[in-house]
Protein backbone atom coordinates (compact mmCIF):
# COMPACT_ATOMS: atom_id res chain seq x y z
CA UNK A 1 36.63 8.56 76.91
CA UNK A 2 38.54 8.65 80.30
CA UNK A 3 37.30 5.72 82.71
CA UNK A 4 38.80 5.04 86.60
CA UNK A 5 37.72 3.92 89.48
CA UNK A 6 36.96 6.64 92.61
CA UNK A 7 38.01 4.67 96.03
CA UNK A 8 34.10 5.61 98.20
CA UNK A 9 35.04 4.91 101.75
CA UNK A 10 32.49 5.44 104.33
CA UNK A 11 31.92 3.68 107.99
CA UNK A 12 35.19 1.29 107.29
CA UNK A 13 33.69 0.33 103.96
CA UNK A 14 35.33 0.58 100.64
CA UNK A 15 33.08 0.89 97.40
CA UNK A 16 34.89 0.76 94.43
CA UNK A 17 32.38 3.21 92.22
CA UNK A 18 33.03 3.47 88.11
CA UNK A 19 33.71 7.00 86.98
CA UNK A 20 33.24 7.89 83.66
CA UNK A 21 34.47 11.13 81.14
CA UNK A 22 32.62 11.53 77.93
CA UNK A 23 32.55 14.26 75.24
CA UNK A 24 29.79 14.94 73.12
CA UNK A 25 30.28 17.65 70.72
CA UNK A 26 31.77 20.56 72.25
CA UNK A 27 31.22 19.48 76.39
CA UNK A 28 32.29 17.18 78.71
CA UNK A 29 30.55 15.11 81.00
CA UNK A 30 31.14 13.27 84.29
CA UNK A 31 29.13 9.98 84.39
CA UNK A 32 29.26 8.61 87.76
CA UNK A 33 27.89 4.84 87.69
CA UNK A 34 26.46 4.20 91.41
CA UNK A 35 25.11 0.58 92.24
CA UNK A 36 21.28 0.98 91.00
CA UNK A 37 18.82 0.94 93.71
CA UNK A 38 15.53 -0.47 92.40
CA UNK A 39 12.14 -0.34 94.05
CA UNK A 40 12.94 -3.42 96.10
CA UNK A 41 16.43 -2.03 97.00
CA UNK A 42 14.48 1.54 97.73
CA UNK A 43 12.11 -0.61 99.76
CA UNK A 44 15.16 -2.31 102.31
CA UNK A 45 17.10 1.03 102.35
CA UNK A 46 13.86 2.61 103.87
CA UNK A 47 12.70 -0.51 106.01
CA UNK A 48 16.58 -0.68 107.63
CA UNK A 49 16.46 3.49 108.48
CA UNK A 50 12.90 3.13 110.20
CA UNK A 51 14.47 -0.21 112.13
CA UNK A 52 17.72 2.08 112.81
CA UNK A 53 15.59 4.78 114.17
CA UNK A 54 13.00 2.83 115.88
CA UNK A 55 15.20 0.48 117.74
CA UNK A 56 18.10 2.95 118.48
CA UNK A 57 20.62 1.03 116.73
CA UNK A 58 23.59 0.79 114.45
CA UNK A 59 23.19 1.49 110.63
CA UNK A 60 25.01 -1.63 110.12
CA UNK A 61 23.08 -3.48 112.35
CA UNK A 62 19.51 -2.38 111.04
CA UNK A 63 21.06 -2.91 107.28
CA UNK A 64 22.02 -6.59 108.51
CA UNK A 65 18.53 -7.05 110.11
CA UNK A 66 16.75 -6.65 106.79
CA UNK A 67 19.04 -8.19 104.78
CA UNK A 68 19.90 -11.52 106.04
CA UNK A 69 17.71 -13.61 104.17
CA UNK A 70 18.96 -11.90 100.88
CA UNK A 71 21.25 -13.79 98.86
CA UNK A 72 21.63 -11.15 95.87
CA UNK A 73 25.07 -10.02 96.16
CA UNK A 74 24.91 -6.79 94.36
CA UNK A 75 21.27 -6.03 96.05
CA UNK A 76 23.12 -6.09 99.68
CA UNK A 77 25.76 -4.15 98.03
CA UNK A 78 23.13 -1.86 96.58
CA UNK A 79 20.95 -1.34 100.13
CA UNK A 80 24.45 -0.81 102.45
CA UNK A 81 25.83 1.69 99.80
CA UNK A 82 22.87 4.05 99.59
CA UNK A 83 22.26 3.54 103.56
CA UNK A 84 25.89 4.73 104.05
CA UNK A 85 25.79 7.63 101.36
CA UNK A 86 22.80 9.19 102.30
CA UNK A 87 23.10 8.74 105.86
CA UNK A 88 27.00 8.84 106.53
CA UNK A 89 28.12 9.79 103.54
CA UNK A 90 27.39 13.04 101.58
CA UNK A 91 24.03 11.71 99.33
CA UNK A 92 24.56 12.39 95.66
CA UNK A 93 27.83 13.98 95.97
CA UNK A 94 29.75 11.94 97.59
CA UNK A 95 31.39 10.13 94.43
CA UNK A 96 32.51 13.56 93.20
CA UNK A 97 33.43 14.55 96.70
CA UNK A 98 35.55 11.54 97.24
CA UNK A 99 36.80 11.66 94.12
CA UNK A 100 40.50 13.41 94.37
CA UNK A 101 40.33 14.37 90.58
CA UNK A 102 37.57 16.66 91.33
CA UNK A 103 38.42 20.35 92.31
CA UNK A 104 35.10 22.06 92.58
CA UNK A 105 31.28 20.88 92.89
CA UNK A 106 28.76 22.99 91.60
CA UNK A 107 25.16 23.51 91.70
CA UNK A 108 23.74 26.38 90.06
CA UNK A 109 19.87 25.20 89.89
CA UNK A 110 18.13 22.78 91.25
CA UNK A 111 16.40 21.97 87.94
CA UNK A 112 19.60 21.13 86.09
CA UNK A 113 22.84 18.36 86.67
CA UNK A 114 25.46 19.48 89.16
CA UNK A 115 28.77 20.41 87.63
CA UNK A 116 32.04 19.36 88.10
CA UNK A 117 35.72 21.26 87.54
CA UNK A 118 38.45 17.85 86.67
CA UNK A 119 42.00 18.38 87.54
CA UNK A 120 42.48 17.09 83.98
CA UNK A 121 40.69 19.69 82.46
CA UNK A 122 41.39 23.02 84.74
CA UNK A 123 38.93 26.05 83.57
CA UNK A 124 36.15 23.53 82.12
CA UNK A 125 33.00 22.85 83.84
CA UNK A 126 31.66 19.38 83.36
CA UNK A 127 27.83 18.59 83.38
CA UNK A 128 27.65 15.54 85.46
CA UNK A 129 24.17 13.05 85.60
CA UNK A 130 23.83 14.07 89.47
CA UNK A 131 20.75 16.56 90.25
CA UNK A 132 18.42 16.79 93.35
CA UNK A 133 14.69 15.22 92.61
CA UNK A 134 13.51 18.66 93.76
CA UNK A 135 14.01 22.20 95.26
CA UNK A 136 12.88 21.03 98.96
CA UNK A 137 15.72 17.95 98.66
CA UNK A 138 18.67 20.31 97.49
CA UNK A 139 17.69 23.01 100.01
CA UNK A 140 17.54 20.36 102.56
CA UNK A 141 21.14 18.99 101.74
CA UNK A 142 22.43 23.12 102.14
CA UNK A 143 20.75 23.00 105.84
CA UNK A 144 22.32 19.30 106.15
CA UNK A 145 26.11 20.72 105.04
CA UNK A 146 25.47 23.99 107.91
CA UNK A 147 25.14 21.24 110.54
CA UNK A 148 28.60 19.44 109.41
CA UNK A 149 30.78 22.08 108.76
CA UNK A 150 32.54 24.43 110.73
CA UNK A 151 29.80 26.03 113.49
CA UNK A 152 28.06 28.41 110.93
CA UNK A 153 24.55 29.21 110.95
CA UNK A 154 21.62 29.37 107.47
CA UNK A 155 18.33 31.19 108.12
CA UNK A 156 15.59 33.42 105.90
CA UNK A 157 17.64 36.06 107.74
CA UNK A 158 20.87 34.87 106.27
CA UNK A 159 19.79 32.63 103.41
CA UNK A 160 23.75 31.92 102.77
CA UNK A 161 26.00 29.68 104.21
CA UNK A 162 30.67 29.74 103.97
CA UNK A 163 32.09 27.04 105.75
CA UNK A 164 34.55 24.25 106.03
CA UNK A 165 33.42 20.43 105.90
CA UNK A 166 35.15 18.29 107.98
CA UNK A 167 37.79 17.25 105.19
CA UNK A 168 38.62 20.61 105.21
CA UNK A 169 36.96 21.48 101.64
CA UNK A 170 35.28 25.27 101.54
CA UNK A 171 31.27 24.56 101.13
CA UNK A 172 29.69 28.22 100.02
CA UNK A 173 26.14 27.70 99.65
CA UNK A 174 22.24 30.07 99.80
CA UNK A 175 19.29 28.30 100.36
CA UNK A 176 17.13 30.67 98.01
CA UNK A 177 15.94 34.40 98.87
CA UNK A 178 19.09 36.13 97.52
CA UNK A 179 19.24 33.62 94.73
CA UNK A 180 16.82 31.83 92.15
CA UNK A 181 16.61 28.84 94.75
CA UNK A 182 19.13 26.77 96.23
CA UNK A 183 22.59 26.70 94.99
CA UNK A 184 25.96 25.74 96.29
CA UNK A 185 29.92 25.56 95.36
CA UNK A 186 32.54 23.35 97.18
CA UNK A 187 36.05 23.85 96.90
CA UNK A 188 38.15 21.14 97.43
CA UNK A 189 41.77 20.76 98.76
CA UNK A 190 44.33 18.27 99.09
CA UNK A 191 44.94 16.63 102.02
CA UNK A 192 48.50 18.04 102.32
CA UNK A 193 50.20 21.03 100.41
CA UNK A 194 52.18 19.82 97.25
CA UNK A 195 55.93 20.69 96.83
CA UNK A 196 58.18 22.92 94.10
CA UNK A 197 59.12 19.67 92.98
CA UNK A 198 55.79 18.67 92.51
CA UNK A 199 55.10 21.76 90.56
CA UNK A 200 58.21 21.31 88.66
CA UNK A 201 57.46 17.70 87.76
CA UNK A 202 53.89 19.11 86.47
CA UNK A 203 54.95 21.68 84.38
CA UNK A 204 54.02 24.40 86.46
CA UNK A 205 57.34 26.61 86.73
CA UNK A 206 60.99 26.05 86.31
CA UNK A 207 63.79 25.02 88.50
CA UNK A 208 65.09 28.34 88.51
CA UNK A 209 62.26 30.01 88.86
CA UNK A 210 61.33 28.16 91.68
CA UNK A 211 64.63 28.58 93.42
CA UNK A 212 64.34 32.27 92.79
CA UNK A 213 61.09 32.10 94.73
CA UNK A 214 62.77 30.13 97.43
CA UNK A 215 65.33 32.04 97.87
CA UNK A 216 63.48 35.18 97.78
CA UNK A 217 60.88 33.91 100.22
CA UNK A 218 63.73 32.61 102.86
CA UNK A 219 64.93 36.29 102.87
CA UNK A 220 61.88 37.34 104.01
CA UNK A 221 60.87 38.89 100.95
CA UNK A 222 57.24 40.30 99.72
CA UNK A 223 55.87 38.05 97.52
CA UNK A 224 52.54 38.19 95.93
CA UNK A 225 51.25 35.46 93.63
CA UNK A 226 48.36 36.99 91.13
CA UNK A 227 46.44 35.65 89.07
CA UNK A 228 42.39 34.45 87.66
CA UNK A 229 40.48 31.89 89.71
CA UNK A 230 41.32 28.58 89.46
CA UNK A 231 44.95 29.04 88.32
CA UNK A 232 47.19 27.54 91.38
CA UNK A 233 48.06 30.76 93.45
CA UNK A 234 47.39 29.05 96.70
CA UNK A 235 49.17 25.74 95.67
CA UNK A 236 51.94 27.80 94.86
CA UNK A 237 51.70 29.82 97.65
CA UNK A 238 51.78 26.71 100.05
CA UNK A 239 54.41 24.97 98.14
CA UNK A 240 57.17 28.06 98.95
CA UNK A 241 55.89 28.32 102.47
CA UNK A 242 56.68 24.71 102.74
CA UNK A 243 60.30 25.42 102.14
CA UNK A 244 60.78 28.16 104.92
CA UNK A 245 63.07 27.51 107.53
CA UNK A 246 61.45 24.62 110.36
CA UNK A 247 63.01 27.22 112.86
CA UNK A 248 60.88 29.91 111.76
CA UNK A 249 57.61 31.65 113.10
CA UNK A 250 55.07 31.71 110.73
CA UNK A 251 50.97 33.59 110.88
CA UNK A 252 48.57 32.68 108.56
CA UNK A 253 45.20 35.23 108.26
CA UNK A 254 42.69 33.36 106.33
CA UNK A 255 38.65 33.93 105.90
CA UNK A 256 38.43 30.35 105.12
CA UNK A 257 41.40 27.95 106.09
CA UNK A 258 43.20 26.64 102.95
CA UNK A 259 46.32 26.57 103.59
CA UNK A 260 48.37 24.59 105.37
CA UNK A 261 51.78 24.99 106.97
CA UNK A 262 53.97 21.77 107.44
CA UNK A 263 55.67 23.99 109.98
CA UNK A 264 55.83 23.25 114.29
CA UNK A 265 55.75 27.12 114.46
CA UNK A 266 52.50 28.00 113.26
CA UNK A 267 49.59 30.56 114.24
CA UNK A 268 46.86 30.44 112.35
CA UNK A 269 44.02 33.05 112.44
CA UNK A 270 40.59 33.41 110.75
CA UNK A 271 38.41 36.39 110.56
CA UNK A 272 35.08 36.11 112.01
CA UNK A 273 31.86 37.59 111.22
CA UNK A 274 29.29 39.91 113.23
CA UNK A 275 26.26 41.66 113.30
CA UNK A 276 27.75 44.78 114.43
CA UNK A 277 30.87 46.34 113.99
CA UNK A 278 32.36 45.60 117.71
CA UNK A 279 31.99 41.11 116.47
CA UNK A 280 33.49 41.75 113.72
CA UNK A 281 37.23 40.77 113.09
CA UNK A 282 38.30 41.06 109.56
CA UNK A 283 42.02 40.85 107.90
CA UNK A 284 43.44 44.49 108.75
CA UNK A 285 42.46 43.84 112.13
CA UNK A 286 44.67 40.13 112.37
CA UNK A 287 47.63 41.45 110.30
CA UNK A 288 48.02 44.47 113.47
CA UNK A 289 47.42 41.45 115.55
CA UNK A 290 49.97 39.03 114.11
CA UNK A 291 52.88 41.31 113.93
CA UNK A 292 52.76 41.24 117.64
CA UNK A 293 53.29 37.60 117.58
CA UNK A 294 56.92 38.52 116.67
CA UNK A 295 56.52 36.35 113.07
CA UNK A 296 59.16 35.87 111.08
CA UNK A 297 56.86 35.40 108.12
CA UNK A 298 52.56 37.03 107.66
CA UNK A 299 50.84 34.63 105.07
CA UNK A 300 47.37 36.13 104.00
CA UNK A 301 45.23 34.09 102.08
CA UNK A 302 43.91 36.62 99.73
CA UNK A 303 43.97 40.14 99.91
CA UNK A 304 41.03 42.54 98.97
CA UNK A 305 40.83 45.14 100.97
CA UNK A 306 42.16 47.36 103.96
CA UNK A 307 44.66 44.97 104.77
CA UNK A 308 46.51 45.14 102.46
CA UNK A 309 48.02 48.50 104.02
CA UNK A 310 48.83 46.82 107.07
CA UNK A 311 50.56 44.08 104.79
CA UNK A 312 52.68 47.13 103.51
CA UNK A 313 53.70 48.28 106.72
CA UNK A 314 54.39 44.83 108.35
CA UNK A 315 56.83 44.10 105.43
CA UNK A 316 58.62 47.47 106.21
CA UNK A 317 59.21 45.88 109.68
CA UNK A 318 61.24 43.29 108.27
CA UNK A 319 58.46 40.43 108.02
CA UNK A 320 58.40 37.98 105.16
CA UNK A 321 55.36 38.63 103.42
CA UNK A 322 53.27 35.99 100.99
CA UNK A 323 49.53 36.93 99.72
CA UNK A 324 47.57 36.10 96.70
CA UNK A 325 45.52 38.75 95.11
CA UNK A 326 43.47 38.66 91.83
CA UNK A 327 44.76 40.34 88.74
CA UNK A 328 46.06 38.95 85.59
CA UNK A 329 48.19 41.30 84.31
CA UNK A 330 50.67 43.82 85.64
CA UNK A 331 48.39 46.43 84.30
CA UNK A 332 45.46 45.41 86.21
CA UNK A 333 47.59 44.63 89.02
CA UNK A 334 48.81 48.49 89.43
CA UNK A 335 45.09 49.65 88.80
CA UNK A 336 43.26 47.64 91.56
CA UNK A 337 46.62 48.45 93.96
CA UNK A 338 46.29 52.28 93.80
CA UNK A 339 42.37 52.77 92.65
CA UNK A 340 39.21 52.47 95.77
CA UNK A 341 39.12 50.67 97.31
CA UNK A 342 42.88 49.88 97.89
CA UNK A 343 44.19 52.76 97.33
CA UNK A 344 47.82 51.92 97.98
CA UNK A 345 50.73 54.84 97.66
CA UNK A 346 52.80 54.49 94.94
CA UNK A 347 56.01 54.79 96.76
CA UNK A 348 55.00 51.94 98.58
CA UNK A 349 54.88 49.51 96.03
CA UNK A 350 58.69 49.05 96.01
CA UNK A 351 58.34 47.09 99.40
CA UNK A 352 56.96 44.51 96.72
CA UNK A 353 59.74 41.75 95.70
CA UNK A 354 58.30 40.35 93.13
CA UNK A 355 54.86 39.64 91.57
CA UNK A 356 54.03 36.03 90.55
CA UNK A 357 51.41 35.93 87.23
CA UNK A 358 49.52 32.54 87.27
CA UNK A 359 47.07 31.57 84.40
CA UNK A 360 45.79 28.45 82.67
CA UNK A 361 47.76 28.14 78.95
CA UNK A 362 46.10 25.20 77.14
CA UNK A 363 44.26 23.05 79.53
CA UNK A 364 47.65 23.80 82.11
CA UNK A 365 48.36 25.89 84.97
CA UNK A 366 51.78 27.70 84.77
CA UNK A 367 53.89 30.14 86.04
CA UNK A 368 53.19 33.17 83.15
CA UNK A 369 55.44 35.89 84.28
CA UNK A 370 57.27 37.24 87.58
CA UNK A 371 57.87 40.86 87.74
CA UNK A 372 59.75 43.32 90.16
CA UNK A 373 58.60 46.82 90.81
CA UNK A 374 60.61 49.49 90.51
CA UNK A 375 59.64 52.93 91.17
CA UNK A 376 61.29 55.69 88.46
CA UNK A 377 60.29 59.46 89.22
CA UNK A 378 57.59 58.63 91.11
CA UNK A 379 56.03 55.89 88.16
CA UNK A 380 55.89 51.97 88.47
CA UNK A 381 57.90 50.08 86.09
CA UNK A 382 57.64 45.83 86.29
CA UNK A 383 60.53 44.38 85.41
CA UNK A 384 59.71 40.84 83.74
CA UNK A 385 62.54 38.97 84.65
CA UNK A 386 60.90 35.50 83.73
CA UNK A 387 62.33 34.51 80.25
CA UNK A 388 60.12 32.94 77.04
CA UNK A 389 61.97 29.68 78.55
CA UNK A 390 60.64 29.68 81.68
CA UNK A 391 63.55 30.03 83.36
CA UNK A 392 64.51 33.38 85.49
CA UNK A 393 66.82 35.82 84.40
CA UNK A 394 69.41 36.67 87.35
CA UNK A 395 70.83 39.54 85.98
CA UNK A 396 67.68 41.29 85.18
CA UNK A 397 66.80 40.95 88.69
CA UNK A 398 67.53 43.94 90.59
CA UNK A 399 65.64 42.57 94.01
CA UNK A 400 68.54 39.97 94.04
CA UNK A 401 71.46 42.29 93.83
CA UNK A 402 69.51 44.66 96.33
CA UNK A 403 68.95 40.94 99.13
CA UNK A 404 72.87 40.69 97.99
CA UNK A 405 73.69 43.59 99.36
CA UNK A 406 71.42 43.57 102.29
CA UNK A 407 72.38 40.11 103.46
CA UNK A 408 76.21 39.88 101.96
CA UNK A 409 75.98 36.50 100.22
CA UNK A 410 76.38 35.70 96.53
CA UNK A 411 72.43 35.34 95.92
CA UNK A 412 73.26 33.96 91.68
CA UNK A 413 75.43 31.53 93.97
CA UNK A 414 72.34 31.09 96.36
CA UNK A 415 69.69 30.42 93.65
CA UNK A 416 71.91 27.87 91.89
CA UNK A 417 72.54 25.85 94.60
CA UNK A 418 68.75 25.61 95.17
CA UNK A 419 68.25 24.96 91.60
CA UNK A 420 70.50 21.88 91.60
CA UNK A 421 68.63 20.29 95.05
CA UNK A 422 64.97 21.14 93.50
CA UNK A 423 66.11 18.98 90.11
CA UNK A 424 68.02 16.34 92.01
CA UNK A 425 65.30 15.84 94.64
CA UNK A 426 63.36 13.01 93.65
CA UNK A 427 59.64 14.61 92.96
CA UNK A 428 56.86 12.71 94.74
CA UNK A 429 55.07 11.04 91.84
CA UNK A 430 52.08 12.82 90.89
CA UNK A 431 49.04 10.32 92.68
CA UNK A 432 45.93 11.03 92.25
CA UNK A 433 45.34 11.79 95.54
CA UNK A 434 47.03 15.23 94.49
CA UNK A 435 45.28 18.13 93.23
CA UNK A 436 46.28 21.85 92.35
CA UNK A 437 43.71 24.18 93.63
């Protein structure tokens, strides 16, 4: 059993709210343990809103109105927390919501628990004892979240809903019609990007390998980080594009923002959605966009489509590139790359520096392989230059002698020297405020 406390803060107020992880037999579950609200506390909570509403005043001046001739500590306590939560707060998920353990909050039918993902336990889903009373309430709290977000709009025309809540977490949600009733996800994101050392301090890749990645990345080389869901391609991502020179001018193209850029020189675009084809801006046409911007680096969220030509050409231009795209292998990798509806050339694929394979490896996400392209007689070979150690193996790497040449510096020299600051830089212990996404 795993038990800690999850830090509620709503309105000023603090509510220190038990969290509990069980297992019984083969699943996990999330036990959150909220102050109980019994008929009388149901009774105040109800009697302050209608005094709120009726008399056009604070929440914490209605909630003091009906409770100052109560002398039952944890009844006040009760009242003001389920006041706050419901009205200020984000009802029944706002313990896993302000929990920073918690990567993703499910709901998958009204009629069942929501469902957690831990940071602890990366790939798992955890049954939780949170669920909606009925369809009308959860529907209601998807109509609630369009109105808080990001200026998106949820109708029987649209029954679905992408957006970003104000702490910046991704809510995806349908209110029914193109679903068995309501349903929702939320991804969540940490309030800043963690580091290499971070990721080295986890577990997640190597010194080397992460100075390789630097290095390469600094150079304005083409990286792409692939991988399954889940498996920390955009922390990674965010962690190199941390490193990149302060000096530098960098373009993000996002649908959704996720990352962020701890950088004074940063555009950041979105695509936007439209009825017709003359609203509509998607990726391909923000990557044209951004290379007039004069970047010295294009960061695309996740490619999946058209774009991902434009990425091609921009790179060719002398841009440093950094994507994510969804493959697990370099095998799948080559077939989604040059197969509808990509359809990327070959020949083009050697404008690739290297190929980053994430994954999850018992209960941990790591750093599986990193592979270079190179094109022979017109075929694709991947060079795995990522050893059984972890570490990267220079002179495997032909990208490196190839920057070497291009830029005239010593790049094994280059890499080291990186290597030795990301081990002697003192890592930023891991809080639990921090979570990979």
């Amino acid at each position: 059993m795993n038990n800690y406390v999850v830090p509620v803060q709503i309105d000023g107020f603090t509510f220190k709210i038990p969290v509990s992880i069980v297992m019984k037999g083969d699943s996990y579950y999330y036990i959150v343990k909220e102050p109980k609200c019994d008929q009388q506390c149901t009774e105040l909570k109800s009697k302050a809103i209608d005094i709120m509403r009726q008399r056009n005043i604070t929440i914490i001046d209605a909630a003091n109105n009906v409770l100052e001739n109560i002398n039952n500590k944890q009844l006040i306590e009760a009242v003001l927390y389920h006041i706050l939560r419901d009205l200020r707060g984000y009802g029944v998920i706002t313990v896993p919501l302000s929990d920073p353990n918690i990567e993703e909050i499910e709901l998958n039918n009204w009629l069942y628990p929501i469902t957690v993902v831990h940071r602890d336990y990366p790939g798992v889903r955890l049954m939780t004892n949170i669920r909606f009373n009925s369809e009308v309430e959860a529907k209601d709290f998807i109509m609630n979240m369009s109105k808080r977000g990001l200026p998106r709009s949820i109708s029987l025309l649209k029954p679905y809903l992408e957006t970003i809540l104000p702490e910046g977490h991704r809510f995806t949600g349908t209110i029914g019609e193109i679903t068995v009733g309501p349903t929702f996800s939320i991804r969540k994101f940490p309030p800043r990007p963690m580091t290499l050392e971070e990721l080295i301090h986890l577990g997640m890749l190597k010194p080397s390998a992460a100075a390789y990645l630097w290095l390469t990345a600094e150079l304005k080389g083409f990286i792409m980080i692939s991988g399954p869901m889940g498996s920390g391609k955009t922390t990674l991502l965010s962690a190199i594009v941390s490193k990149l020179p302060l000096y530098s001018k960098i373009v993000t193209i996002e649908d959704t923002p996720e990352i962020k850029v701890p950088h004074p020189h940063w555009v950041r675009m979105f695509t936007r959605e439209g009825d017709d084809e003359r609203s509509r801006i998607d990726m391909f046409d923000l990557v044209k966009l951004a290379v007039r911007y004069r970047p010295d680096y294009i960061i695309v969220g996740e490619v999946r489509g058209e774009e991902v030509h434009a990425l091609f050409q921009a790179s060719a231009l002398g841009h440093g590139m950094l994507t994510t795209f969804h493959a697990s292998t370099p095998e799948e990798l080559l077939i989604r790359l040059t197969n509808p509806p990509l359809n990327v050339n070959v020949g083009n694929l050697q404008l690739l520096t290297t190929v980053v394979f994430t994954a999850i490896r018992n209960g941990k996400r790591i750093v599986a392989g990193i592979v270079e392209p190179i094109i022979n007689n017109g075929t694709v070979e991947f060079r795995n230059i990522l050893m059984n150690t972890g570490d990267v193996d220079l002179e495997k790497s032909t990208k490196l002698k190839m920057i070497s040449k291009a830029y005239g510096i010593d790049v094994k020299e280059e890499v080291i020297k990186r290597e030795e600051l990301l081990r002697s830089s003192k890592a930023v212990d891991y809080e639990i405020e921090e979570v990979i996404q």
